[in-house]
Protein backbone atom coordinates (compact mmCIF):
# COMPACT_ATOMS: atom_id res chain seq x y z
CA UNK A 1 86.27 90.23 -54.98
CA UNK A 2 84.26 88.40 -52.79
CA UNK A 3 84.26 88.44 -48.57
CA UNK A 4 84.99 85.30 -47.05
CA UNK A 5 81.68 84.14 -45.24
CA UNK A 6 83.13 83.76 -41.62
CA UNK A 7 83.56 88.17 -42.03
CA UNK A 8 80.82 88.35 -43.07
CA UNK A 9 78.65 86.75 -40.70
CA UNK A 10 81.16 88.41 -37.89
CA UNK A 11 79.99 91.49 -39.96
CA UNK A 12 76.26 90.69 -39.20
CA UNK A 13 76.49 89.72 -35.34
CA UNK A 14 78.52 93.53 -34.88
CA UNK A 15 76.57 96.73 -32.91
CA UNK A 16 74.05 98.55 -34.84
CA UNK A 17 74.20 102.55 -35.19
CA UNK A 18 71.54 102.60 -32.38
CA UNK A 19 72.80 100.73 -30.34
CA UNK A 20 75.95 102.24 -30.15
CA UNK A 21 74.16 106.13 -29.90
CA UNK A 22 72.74 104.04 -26.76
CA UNK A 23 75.99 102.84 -24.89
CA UNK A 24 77.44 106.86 -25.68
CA UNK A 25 74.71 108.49 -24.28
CA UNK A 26 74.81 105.84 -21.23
CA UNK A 27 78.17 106.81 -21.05
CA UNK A 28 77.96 110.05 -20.96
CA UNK A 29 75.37 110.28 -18.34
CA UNK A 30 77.34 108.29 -15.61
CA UNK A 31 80.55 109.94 -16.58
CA UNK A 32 78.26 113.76 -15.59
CA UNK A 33 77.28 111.81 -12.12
CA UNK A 34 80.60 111.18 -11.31
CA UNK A 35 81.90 114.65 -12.34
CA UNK A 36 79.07 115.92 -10.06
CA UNK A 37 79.96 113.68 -7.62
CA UNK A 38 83.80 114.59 -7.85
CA UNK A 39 82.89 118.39 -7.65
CA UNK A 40 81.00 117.77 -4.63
CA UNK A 41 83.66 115.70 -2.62
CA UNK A 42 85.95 118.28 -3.62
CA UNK A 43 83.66 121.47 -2.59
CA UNK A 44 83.31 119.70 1.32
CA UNK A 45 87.16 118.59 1.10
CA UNK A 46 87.71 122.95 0.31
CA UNK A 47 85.09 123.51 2.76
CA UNK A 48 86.37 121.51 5.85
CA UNK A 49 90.06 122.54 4.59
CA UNK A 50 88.71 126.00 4.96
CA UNK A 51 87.04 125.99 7.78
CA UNK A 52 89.97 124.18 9.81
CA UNK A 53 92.46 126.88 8.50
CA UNK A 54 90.03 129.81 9.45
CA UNK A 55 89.82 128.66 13.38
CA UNK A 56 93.29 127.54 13.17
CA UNK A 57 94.89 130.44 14.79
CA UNK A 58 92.07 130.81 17.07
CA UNK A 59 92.48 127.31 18.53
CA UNK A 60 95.99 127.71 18.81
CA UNK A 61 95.40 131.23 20.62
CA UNK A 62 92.96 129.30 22.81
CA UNK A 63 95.48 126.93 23.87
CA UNK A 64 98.16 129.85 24.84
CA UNK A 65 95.84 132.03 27.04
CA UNK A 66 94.23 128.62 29.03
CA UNK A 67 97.90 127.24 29.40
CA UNK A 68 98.99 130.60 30.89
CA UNK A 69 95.86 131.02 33.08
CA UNK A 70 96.23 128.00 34.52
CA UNK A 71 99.49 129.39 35.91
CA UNK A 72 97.82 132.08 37.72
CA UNK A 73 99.23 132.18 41.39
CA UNK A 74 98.76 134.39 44.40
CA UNK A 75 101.40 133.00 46.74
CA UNK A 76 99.05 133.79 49.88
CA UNK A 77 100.08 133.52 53.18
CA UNK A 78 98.70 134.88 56.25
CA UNK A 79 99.89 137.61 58.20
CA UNK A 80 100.06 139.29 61.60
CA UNK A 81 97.06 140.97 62.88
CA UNK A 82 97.28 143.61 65.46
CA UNK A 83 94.18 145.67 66.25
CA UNK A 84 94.43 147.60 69.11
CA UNK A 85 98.08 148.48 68.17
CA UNK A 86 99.55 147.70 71.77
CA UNK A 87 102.67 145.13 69.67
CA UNK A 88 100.70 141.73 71.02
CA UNK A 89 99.38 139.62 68.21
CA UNK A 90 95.81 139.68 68.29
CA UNK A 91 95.12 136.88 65.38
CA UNK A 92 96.11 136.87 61.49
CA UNK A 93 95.07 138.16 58.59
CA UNK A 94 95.40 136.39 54.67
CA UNK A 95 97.50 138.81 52.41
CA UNK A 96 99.49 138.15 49.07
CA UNK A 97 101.28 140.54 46.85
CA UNK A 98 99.71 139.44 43.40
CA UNK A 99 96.70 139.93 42.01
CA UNK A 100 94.40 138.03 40.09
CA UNK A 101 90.92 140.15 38.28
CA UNK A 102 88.37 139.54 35.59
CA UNK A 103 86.66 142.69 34.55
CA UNK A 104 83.91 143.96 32.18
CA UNK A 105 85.81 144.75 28.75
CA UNK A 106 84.13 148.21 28.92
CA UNK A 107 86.28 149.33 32.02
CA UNK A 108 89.28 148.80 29.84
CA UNK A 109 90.98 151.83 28.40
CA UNK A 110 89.50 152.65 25.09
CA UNK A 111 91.29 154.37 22.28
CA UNK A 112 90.60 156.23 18.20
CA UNK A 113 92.05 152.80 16.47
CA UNK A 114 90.62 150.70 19.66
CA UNK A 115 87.48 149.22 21.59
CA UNK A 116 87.75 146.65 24.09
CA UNK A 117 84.62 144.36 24.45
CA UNK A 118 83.58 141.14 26.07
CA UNK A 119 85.72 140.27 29.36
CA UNK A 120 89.08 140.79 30.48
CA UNK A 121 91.29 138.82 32.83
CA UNK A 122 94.63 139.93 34.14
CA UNK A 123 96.51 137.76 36.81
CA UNK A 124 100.37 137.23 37.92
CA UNK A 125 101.75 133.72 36.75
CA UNK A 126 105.57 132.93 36.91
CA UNK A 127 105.84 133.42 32.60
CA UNK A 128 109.63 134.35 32.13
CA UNK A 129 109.00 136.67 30.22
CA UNK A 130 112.00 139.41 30.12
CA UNK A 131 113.74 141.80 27.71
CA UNK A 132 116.99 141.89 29.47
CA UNK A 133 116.93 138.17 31.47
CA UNK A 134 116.41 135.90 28.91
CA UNK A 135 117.52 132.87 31.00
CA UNK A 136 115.40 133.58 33.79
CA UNK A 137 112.42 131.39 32.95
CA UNK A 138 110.57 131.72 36.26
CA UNK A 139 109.99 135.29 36.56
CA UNK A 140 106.83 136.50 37.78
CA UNK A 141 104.73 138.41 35.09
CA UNK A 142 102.14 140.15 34.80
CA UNK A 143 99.66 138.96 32.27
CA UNK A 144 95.83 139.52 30.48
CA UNK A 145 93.79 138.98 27.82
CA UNK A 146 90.96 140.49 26.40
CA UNK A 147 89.00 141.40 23.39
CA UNK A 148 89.16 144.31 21.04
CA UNK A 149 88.07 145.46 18.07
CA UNK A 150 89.70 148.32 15.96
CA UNK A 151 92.04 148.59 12.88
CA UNK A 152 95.43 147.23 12.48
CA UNK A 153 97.31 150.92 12.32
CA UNK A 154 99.12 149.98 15.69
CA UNK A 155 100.57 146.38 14.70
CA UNK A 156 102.02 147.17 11.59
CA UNK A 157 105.35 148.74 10.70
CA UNK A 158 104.61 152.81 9.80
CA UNK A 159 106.27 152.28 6.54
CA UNK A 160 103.69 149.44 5.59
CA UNK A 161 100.85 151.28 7.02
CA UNK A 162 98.01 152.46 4.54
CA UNK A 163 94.68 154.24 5.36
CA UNK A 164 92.86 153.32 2.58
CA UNK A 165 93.79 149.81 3.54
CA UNK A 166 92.85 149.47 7.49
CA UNK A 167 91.41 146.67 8.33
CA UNK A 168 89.31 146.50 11.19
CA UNK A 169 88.34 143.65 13.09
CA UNK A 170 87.91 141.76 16.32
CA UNK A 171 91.19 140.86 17.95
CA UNK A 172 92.15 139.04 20.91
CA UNK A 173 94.78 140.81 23.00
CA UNK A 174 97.81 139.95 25.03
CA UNK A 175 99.00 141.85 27.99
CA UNK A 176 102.54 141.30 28.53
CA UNK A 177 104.78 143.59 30.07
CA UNK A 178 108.37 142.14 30.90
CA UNK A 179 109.39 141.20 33.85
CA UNK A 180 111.69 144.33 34.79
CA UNK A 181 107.93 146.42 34.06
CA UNK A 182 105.99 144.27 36.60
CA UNK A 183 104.97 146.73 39.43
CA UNK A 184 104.34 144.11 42.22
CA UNK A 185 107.99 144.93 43.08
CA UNK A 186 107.32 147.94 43.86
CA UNK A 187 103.91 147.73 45.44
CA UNK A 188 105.37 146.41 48.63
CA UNK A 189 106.94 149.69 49.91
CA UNK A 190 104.04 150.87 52.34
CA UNK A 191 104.05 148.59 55.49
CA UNK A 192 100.68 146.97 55.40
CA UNK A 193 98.68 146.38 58.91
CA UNK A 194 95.36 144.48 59.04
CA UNK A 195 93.43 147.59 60.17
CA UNK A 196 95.03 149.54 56.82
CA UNK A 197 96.17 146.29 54.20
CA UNK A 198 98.62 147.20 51.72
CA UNK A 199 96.65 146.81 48.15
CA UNK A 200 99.04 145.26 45.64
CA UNK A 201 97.63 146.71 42.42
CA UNK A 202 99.46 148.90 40.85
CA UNK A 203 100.23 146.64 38.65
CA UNK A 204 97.39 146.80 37.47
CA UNK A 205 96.12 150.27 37.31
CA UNK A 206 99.34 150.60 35.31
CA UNK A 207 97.59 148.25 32.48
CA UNK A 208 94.35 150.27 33.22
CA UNK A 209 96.68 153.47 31.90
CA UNK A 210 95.90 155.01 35.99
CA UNK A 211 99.55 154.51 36.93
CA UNK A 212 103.17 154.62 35.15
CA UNK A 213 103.23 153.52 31.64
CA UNK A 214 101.22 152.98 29.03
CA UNK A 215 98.31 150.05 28.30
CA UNK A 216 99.22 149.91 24.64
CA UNK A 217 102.76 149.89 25.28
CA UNK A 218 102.61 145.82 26.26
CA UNK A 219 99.80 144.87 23.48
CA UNK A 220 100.01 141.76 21.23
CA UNK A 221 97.45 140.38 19.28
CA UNK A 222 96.99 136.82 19.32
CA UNK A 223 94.28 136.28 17.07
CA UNK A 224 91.69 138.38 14.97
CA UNK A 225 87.95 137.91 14.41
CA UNK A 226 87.52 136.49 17.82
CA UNK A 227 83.82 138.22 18.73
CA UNK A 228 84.22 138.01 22.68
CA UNK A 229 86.16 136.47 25.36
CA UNK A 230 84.25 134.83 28.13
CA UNK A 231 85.74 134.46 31.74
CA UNK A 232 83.76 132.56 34.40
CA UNK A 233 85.59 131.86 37.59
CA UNK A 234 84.22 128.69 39.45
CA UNK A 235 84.86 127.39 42.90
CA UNK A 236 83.03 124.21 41.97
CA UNK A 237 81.24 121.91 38.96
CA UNK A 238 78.75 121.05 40.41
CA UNK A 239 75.29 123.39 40.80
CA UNK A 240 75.46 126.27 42.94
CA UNK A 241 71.66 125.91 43.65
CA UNK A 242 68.75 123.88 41.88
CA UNK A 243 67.05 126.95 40.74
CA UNK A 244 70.11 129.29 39.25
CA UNK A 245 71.20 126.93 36.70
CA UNK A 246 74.39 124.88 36.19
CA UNK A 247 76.44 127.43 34.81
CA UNK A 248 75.76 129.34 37.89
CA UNK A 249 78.93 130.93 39.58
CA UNK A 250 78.83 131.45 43.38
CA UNK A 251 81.70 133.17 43.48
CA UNK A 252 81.51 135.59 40.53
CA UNK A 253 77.89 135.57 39.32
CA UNK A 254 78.02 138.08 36.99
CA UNK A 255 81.55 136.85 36.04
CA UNK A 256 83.41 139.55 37.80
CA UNK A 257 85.75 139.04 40.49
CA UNK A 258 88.98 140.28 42.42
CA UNK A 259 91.05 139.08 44.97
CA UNK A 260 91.56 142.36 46.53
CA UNK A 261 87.61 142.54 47.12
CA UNK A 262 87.34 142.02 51.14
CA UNK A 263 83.55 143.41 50.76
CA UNK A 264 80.68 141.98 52.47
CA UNK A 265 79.52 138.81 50.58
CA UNK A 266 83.16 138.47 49.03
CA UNK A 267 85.42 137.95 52.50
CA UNK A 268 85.54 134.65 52.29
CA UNK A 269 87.53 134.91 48.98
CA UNK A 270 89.14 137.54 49.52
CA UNK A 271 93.15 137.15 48.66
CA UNK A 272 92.87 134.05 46.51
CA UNK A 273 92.47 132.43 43.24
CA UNK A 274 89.27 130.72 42.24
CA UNK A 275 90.28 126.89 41.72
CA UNK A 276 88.14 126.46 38.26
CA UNK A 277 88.41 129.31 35.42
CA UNK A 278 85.53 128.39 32.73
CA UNK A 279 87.31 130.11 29.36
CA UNK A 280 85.01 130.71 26.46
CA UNK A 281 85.86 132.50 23.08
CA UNK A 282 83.17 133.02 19.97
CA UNK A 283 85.17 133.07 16.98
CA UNK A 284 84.31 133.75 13.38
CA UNK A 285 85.65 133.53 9.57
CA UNK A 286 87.33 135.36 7.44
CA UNK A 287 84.77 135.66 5.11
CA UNK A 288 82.19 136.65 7.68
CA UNK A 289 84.26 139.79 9.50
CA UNK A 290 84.74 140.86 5.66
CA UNK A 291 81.00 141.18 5.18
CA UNK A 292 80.12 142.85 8.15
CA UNK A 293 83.17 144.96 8.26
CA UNK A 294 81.77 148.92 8.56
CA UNK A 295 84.54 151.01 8.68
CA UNK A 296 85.80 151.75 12.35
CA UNK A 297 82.10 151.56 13.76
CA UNK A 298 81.37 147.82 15.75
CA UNK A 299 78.81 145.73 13.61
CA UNK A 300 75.63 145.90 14.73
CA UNK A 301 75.45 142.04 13.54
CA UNK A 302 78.89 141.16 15.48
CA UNK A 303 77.93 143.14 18.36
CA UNK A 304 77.46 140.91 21.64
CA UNK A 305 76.95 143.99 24.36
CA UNK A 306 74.25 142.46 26.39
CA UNK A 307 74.68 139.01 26.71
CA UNK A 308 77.38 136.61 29.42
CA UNK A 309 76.58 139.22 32.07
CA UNK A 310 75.10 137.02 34.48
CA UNK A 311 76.57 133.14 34.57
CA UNK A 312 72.60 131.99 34.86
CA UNK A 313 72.05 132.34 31.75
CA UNK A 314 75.31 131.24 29.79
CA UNK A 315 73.31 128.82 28.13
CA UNK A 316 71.09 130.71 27.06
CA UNK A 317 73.24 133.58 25.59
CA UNK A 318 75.08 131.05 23.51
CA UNK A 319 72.00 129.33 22.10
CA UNK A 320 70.53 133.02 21.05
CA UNK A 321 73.57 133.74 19.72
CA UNK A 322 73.78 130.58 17.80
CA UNK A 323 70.21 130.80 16.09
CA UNK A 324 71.10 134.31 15.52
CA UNK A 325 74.22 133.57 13.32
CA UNK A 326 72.53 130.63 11.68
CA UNK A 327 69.75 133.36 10.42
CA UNK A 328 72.64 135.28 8.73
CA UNK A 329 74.27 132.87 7.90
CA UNK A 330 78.07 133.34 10.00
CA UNK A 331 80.22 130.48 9.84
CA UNK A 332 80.91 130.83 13.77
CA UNK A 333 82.95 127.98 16.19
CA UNK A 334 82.61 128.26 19.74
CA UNK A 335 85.61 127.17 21.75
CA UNK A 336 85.50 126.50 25.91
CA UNK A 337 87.05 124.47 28.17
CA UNK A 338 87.07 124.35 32.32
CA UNK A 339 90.90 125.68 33.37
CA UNK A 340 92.47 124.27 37.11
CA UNK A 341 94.58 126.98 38.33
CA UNK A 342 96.52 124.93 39.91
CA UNK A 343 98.68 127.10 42.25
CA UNK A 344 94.79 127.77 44.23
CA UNK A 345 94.77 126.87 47.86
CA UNK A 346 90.64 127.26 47.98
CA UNK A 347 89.52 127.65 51.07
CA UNK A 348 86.19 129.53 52.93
């Protein structure tokens, strides 16, 4: 049988074996790049994914505690003064029943499953917070935050608890007693006189474990693997001085402060709130607290004792902290923002 000569020159102008081996192996190469390729976009897509979903609950704890500070108030007024005690007014003096502090973590009551670390802030803000007056939404609270770092033993139900399975990390912690707990009530009793002022603090001694009740009795964590908790009240932007640095706090310098302090250097702002609160929180993965978790000691690698203890060198701190996670390798995020309290009268 013979082929027809139009197949068989369509025969002759076809691919040779070579050629074809060619075209495959071409194939094959660009179909590896863009599996590569794929794989890649994917492993940044994870990535990002993961690294949003890690700092998700500490942005949205972030967000709580500078919405709540910012409704710090002191409701100051000024009051009769008389100094010779013959009933004539002799001038006026500022008072207020609330309280507003930031403190040094370490003055904090430490227990076995707990260590508080960083700073601390407790102030009075009108919350609503109540177990028994649920529609009352403009009750005045009492309310902190601060940093800890400890198992989970004391947030869990007993019947879930295991002790082969504690897991200890960095939290941040609420303060919230209810309403009905608040001691500034109560603080009031003793008649106050200029020469003798009534200190309304018992509220806060109580959180301090010094008075009635009990510190862990109002605990909440927020968040966990939050390193430290920066507080950094601020009576102004702008420099205090050319030489100290623009993170430099007139007011609080090494970040401490209290209303109730009337000592010399402090009078001036005594019985108020600072205008400008700047909040700052260090926050880490998952995957990092994991592999520097040691038991119920503090990791020497986590551990920020030393640093954001005077507001000159903020900058600094965070920069050495930054190069120092970047040499191990700690995915880290750093989240801060400038809070208006904006119940503050400032005045000097």
């Amino acid at each position: 049988m013979k082929i027809p000569t139009q197949i068989r020159r369509a025969f002759k102008g076809g691919f040779s074996l070579i050629e074809l081996l060619v075209a495959m192996g071409i194939l094959s190469v660009l179909m590896l790049m863009m599996t590569v390729l794929l794989d890649q976009v994917q492993k940044s897509w994870q990535f990002s994914e993961s690294r949003i979903s890690q700092f998700r609950e500490a942005r949205v704890a972030f967000d709580l505690m500078a919405k709540n500070i910012s409704q710090t108030t002191l409701n100051t007024y000024w009051d009769l003064k008389d100094e010779d005690s013959d009933g004539l007014v002799d001038g006026y003096f500022r008072t207020s029943e609330l309280h507003f502090i930031t403190v040094d973590g370490s003055e904090l009551p430490g227990g076995p499953t707990q260590r508080p670390v960083g700073h601390a802030v407790f102030f009075q803000a009108p919350l609503g917070f109540s177990t028994n007056y649920r529609n009352l939404n403009n009750l005045f609270n009492g309310r902190g935050y601060f940093v800890s770092f400890g198992d989970d033993s004391d947030f869990i139900p007993s019947f879930a608890r295991d002790s082969t399975r504690e897991r200890n990390r960095f939290r941040l912690m609420e303060f919230r007693p209810p309403a009905e707990s608040n001691q500034v009530f109560q603080d009031g009793w003793d008649e106050r006189s200029a020469s003798s002022p009534q200190v309304f603090d018992q509220w806060f001694k109580q959180g301090l474990g010094v008075g009635s009740g009990s510190f862990t009795d109002h605990l909440n964590p927020l968040a966990e693997n939050i390193l430290t908790l920066i507080i950094s009240p601020r009576d102004t932007l702008a420099n205090a001085g050319d030489a100290r640095g623009e993170t430099y706090s007139l007011i609080a310098p090494s970040y401490v402060f209290d209303s109730n302090d009337g000592s010399e250097g402090f009078e001036a702002f005594s019985q108020q709130v600072p205008p400008l609160i700047r909040l700052t929180v260090i926050a880490i993965d998952e995957e990092a607290a994991a592999r520097f978790e040691d038991g119920a000691s503090l990791p020497a690698e986590l551990d920020l004792t030393g640093y954001f203890q005077n507001t000159r060198d903020f900058d600094s701190d965070l920069a050495e902290i930054s190069q120092d996670f970047g040499d191990q390798n700690i995915n880290y995020k750093v989240f801060s923002t400038v809070v208006m309290l904006r119940s503050s009268k400032w005045s000097t």
